[in-house]
N, C-alpha and C. Protein backbone atom coordinates (compact mmCIF):
# COMPACT_ATOMS: atom_id res chain seq x y z
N UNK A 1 0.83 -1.20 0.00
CA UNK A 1 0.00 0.00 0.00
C UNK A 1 0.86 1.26 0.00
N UNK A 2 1.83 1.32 0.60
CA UNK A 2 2.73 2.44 1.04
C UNK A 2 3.47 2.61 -0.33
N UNK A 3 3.86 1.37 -1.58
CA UNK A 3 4.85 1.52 -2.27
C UNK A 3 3.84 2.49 -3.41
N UNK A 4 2.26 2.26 -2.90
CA UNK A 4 0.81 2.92 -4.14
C UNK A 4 0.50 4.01 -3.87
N UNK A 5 0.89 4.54 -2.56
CA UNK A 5 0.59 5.08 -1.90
C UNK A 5 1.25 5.99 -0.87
N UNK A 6 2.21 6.83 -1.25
CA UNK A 6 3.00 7.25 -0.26
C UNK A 6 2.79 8.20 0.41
N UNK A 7 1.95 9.05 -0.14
CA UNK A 7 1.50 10.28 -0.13
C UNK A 7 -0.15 10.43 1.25
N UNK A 8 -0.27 9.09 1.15
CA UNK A 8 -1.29 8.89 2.31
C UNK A 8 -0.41 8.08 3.91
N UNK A 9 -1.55 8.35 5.24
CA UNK A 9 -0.95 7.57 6.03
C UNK A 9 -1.14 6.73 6.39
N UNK A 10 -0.13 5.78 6.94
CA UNK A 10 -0.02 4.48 6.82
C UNK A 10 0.64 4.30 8.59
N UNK A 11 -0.19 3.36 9.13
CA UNK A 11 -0.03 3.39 10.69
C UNK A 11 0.53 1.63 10.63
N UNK A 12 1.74 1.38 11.56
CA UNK A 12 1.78 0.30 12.15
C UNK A 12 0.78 -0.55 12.52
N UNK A 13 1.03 -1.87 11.96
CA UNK A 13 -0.13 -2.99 12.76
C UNK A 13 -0.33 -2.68 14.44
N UNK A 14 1.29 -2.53 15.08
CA UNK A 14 0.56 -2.04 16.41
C UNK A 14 1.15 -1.10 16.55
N UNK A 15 0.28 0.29 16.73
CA UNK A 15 0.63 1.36 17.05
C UNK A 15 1.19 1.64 18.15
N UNK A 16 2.20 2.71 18.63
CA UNK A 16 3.24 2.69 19.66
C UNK A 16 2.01 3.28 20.95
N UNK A 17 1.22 3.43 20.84
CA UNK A 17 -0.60 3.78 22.21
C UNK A 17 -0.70 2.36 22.77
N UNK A 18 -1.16 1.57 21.01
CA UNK A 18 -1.60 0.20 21.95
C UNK A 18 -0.53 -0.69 22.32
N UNK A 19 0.50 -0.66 21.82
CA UNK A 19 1.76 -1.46 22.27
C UNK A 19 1.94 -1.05 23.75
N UNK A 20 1.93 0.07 24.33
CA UNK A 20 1.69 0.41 25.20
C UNK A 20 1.11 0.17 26.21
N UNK A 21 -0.62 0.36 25.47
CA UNK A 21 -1.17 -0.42 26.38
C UNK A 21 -1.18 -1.59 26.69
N UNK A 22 -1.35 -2.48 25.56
CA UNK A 22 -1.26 -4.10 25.91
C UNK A 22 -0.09 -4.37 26.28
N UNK A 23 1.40 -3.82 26.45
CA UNK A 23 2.27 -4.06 27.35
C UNK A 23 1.72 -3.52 28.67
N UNK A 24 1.10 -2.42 29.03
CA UNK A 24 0.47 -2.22 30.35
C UNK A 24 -0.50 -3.39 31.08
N UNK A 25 -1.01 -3.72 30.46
CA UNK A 25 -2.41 -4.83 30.69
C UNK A 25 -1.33 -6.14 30.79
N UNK A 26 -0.61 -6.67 30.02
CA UNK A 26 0.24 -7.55 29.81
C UNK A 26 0.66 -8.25 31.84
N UNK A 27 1.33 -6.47 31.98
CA UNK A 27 2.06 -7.01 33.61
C UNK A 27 1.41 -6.91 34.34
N UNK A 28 -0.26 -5.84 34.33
CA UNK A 28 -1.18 -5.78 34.96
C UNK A 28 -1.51 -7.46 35.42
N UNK A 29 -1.87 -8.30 34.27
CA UNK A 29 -2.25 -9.59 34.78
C UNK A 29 -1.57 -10.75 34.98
N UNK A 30 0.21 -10.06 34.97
CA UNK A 30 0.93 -11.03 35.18
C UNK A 30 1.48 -10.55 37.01
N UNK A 31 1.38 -9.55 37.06
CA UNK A 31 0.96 -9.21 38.55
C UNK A 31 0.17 -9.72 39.53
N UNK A 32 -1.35 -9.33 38.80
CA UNK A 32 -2.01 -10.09 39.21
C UNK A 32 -1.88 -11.58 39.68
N UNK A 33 -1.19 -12.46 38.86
CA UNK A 33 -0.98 -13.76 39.47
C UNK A 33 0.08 -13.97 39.90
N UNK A 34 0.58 -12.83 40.98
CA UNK A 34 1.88 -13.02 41.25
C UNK A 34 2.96 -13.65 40.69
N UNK A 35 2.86 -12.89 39.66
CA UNK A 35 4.55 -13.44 38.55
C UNK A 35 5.15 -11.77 38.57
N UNK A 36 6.33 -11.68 39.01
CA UNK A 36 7.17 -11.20 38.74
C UNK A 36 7.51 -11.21 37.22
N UNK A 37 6.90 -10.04 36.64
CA UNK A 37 7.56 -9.61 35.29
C UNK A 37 9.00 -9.33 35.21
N UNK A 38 9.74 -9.80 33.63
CA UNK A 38 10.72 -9.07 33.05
C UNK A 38 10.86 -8.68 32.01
N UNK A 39 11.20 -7.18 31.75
CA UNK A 39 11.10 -7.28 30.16
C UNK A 39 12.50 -6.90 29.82
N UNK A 40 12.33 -7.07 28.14
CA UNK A 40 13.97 -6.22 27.47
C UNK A 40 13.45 -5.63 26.68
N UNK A 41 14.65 -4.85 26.50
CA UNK A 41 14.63 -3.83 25.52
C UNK A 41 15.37 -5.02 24.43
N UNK A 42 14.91 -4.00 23.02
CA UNK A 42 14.63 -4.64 21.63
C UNK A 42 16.12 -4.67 21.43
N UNK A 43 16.68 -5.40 20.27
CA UNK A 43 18.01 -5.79 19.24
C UNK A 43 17.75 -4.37 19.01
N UNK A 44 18.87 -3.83 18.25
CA UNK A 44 18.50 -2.85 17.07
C UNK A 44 18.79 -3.30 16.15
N UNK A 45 18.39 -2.39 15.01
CA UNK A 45 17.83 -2.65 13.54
C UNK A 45 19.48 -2.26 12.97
N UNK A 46 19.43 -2.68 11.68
CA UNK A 46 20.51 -1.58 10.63
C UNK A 46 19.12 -1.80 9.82
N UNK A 47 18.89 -0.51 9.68
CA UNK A 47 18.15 0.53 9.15
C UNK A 47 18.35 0.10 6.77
N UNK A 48 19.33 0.28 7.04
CA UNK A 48 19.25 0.43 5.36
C UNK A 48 19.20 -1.46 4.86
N UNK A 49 19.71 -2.35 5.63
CA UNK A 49 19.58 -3.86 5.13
C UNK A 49 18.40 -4.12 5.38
N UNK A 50 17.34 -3.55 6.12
CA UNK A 50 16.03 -3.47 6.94
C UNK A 50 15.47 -3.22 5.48
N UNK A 51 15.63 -2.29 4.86
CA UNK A 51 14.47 -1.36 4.14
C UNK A 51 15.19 -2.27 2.64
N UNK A 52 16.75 -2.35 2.42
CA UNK A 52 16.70 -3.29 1.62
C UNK A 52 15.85 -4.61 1.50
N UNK A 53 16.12 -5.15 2.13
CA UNK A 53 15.37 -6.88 2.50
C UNK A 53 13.77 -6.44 2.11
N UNK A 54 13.29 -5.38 3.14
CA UNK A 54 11.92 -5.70 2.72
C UNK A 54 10.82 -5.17 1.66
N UNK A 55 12.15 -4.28 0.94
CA UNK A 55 11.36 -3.48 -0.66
C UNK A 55 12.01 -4.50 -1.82
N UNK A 56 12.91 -5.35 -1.52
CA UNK A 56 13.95 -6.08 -2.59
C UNK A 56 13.05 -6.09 -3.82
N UNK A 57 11.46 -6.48 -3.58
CA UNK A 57 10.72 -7.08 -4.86
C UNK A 57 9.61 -5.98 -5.42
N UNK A 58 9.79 -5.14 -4.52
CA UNK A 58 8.53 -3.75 -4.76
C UNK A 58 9.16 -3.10 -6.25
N UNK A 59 8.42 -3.13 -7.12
CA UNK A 59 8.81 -2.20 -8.05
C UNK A 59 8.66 -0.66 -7.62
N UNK A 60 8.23 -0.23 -6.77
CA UNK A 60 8.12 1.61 -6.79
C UNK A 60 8.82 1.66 -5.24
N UNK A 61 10.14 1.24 -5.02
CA UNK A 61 10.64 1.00 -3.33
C UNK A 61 10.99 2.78 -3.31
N UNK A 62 11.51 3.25 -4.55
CA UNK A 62 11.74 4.71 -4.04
C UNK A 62 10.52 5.45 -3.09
N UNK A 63 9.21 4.79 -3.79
CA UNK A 63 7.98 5.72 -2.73
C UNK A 63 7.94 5.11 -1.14
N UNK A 64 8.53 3.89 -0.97
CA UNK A 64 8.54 3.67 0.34
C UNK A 64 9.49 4.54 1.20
N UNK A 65 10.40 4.85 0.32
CA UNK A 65 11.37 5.81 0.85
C UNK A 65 11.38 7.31 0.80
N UNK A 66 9.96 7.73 -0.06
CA UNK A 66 9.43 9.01 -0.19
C UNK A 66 8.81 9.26 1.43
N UNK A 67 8.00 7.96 1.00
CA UNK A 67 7.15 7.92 2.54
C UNK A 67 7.90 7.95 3.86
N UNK A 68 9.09 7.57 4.11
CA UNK A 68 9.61 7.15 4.95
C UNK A 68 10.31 8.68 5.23
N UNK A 69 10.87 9.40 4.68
CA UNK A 69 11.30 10.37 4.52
C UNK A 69 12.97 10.39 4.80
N UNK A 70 13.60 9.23 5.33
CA UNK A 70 14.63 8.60 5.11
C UNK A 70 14.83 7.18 6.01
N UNK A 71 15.76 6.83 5.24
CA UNK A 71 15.88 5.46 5.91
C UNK A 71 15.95 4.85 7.10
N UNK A 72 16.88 6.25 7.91
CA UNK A 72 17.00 6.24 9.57
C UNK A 72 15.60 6.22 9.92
N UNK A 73 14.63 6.75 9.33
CA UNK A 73 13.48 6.49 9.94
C UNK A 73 13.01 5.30 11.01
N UNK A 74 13.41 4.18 10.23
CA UNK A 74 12.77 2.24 10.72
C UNK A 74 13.38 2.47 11.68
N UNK A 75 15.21 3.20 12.00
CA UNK A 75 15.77 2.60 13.73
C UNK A 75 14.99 3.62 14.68
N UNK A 76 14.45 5.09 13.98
CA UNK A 76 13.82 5.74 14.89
C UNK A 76 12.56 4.95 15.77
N UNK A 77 11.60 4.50 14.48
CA UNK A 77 10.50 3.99 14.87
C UNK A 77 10.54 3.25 15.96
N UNK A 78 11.68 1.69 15.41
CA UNK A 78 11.80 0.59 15.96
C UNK A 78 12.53 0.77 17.54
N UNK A 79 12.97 2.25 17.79
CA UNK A 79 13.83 2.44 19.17
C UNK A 79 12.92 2.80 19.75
N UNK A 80 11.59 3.46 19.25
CA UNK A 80 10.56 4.53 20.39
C UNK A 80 9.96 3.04 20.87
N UNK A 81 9.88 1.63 20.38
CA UNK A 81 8.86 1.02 20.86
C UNK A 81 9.76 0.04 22.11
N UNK A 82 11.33 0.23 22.16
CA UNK A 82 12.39 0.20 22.80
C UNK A 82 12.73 1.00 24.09
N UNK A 83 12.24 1.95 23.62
CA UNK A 83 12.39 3.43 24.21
C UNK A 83 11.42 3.35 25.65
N UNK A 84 10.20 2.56 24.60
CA UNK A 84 8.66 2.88 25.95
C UNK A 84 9.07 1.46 26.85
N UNK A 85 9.23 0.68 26.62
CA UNK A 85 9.60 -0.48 27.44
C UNK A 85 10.51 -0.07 28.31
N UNK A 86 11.58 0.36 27.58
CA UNK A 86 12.45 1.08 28.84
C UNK A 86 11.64 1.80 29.89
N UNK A 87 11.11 2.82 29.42
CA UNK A 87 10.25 4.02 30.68
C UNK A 87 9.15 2.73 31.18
N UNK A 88 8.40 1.91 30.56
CA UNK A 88 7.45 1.51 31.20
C UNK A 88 7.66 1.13 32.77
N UNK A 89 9.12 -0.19 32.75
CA UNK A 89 10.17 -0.82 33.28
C UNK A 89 10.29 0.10 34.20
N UNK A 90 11.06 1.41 33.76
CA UNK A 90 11.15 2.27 35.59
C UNK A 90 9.96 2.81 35.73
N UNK A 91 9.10 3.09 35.34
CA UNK A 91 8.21 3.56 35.68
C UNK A 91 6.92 2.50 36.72
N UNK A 92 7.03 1.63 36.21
CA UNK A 92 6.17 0.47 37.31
C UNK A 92 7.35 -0.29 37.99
N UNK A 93 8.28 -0.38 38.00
CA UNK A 93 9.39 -0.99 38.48
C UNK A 93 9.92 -2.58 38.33
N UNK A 94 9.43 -2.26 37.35
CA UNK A 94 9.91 -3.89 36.51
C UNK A 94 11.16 -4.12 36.23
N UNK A 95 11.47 -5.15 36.21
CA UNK A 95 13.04 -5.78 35.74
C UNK A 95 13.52 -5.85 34.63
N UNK A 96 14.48 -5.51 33.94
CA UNK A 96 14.43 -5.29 32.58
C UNK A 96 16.10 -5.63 32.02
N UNK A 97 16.07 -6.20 31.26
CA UNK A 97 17.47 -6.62 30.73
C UNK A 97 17.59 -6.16 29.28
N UNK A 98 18.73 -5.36 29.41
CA UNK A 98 18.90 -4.31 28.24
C UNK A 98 20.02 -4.85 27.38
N UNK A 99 19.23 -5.14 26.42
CA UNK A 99 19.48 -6.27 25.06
C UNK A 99 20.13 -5.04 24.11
N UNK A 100 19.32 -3.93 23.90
CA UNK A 100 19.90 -3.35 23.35
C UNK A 100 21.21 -2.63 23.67
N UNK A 101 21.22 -2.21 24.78
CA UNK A 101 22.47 -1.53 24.90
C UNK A 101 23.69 -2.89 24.88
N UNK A 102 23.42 -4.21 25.00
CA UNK A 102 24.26 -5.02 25.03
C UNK A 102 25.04 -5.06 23.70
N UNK A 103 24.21 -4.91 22.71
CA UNK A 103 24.47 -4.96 21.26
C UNK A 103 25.07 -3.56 21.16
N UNK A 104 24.82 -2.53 21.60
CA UNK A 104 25.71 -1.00 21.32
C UNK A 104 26.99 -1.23 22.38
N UNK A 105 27.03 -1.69 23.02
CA UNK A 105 28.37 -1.69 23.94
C UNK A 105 29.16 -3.16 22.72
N UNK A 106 28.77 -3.62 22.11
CA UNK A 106 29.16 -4.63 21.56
C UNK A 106 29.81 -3.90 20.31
N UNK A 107 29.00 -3.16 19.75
CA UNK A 107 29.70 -2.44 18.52
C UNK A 107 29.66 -3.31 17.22
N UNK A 108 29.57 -2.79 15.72
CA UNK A 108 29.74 -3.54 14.46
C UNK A 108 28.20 -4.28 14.65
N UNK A 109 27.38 -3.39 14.61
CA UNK A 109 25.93 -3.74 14.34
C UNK A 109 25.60 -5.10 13.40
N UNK A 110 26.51 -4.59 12.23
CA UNK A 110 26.08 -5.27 10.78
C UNK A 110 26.75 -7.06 11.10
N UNK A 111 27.72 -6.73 11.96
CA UNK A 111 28.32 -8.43 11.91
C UNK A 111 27.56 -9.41 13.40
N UNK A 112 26.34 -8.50 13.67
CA UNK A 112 25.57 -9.39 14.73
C UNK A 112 24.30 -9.42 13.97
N UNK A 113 24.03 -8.83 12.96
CA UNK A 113 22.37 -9.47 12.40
C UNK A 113 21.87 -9.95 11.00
N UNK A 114 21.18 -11.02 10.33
CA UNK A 114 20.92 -11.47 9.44
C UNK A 114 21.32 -10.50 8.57
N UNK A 115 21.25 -10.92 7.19
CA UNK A 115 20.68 -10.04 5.92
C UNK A 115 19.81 -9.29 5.87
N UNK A 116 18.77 -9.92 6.69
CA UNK A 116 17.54 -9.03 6.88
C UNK A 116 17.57 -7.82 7.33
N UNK A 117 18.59 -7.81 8.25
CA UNK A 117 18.90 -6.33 9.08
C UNK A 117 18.26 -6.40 10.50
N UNK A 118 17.46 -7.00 10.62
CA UNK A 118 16.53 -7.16 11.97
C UNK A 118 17.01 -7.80 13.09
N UNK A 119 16.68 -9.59 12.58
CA UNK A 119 17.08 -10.56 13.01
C UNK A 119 18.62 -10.75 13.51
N UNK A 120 18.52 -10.68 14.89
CA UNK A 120 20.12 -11.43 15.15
C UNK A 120 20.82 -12.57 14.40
N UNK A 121 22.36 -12.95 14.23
CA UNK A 121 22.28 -14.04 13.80
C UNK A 121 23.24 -14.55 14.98
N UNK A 122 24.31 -15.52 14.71
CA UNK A 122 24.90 -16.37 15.72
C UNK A 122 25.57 -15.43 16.83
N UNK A 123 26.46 -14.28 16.23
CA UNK A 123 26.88 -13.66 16.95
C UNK A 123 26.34 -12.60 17.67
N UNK A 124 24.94 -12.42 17.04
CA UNK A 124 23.87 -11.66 17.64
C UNK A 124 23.43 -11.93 19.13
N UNK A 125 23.21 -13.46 18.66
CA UNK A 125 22.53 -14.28 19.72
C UNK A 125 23.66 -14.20 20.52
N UNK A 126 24.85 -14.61 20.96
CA UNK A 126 25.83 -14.62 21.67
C UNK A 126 25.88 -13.24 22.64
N UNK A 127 25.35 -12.74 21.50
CA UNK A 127 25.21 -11.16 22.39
C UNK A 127 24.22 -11.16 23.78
N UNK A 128 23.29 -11.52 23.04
CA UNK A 128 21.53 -11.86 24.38
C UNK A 128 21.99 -12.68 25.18
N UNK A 129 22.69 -14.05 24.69
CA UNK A 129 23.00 -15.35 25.73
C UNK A 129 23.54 -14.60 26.84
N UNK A 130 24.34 -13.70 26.38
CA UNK A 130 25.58 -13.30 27.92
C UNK A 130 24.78 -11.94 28.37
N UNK A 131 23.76 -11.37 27.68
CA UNK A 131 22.81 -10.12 28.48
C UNK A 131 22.14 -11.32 29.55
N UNK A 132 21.01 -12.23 29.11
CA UNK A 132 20.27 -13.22 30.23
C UNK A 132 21.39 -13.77 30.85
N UNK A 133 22.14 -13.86 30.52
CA UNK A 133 23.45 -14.67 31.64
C UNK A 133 23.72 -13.61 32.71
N UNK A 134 24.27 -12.83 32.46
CA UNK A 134 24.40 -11.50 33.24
C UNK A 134 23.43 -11.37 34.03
N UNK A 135 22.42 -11.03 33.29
CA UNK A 135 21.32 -10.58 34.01
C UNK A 135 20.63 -12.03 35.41
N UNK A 136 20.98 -13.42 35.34
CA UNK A 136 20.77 -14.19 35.53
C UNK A 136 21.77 -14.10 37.01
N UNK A 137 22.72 -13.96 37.05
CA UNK A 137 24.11 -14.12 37.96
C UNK A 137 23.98 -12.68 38.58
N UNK A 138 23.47 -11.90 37.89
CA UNK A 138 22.98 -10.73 39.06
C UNK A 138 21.94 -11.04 40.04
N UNK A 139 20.83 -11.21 39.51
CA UNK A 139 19.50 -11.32 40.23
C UNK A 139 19.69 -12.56 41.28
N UNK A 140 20.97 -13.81 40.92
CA UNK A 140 21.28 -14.90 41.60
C UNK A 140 21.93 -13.96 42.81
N UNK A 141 22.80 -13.05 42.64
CA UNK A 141 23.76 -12.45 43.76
C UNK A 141 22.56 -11.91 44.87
N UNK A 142 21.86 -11.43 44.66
CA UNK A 142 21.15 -10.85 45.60
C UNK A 142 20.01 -11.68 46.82
């Protein structure tokens, strides 16, 4: 629609309100049954293998990128929904293991995620294994 259409708007399947909310409701009823929530913050994206991978077959990909208004756009998007998990986390006081900053203290974005740009791959994952490890041998110390 976006590649027919650039010039109109085009909203996320889940908008960053209800992601919100249904992450709110989410710990609301995992509270409720006394479970101790944890959340993480997201991988990050590379932005241009992102928008490669998923226009590869669009014949009009320049209008996705009209629409988009540039490519950094996807890590903007994909960090605010990063971003709110973070605040949600201090804000109700949830536990939270920060995946992403594991991957920025890690450095060389491009040699921890698929082709796709999204997806971690082996050394991605290596990255998370030792964030939940960490995070695992902390919460054990206390």
């Amino acid at each position: 629609a976006i590649q027919e259409r650039p010039e109109e708007e085009h909203i996320p399947h889940t908008a960053l309100p209800e992601f919100r909310s249904t992450l709110l409701s989410m710990l609301q009823k995992l509270r409720d049954q006394s479970v101790q929530p944890v959340l993480m913050t997201l991988p990050p994206i590379d932005s241009q293998r992102y928008y490669d991978w998923v226009t590869r077959s669009l014949d009009k990909k320049e209008n996705v990128l009209k629409w988009l208004g540039d490519v950094e756009a996807i890590y903007r998007t994909h960090k605010s929904y990063s971003d709110l998990i973070r605040q949600v986390a201090q804000t109700l006081n949830v536990r939270l293991i920060d995946i992403r900053g594991a991957f920025e203290r890690a450095g060389d974005l491009v040699q921890k995620l698929c082709v796709d740009g999204i997806h971690p791959n082996a050394q991605g994952h290596e990255i998370i294994c030792g964030a939940l490890t960490g995070y695992a041998q902390e919460i054990h110390a206390f």
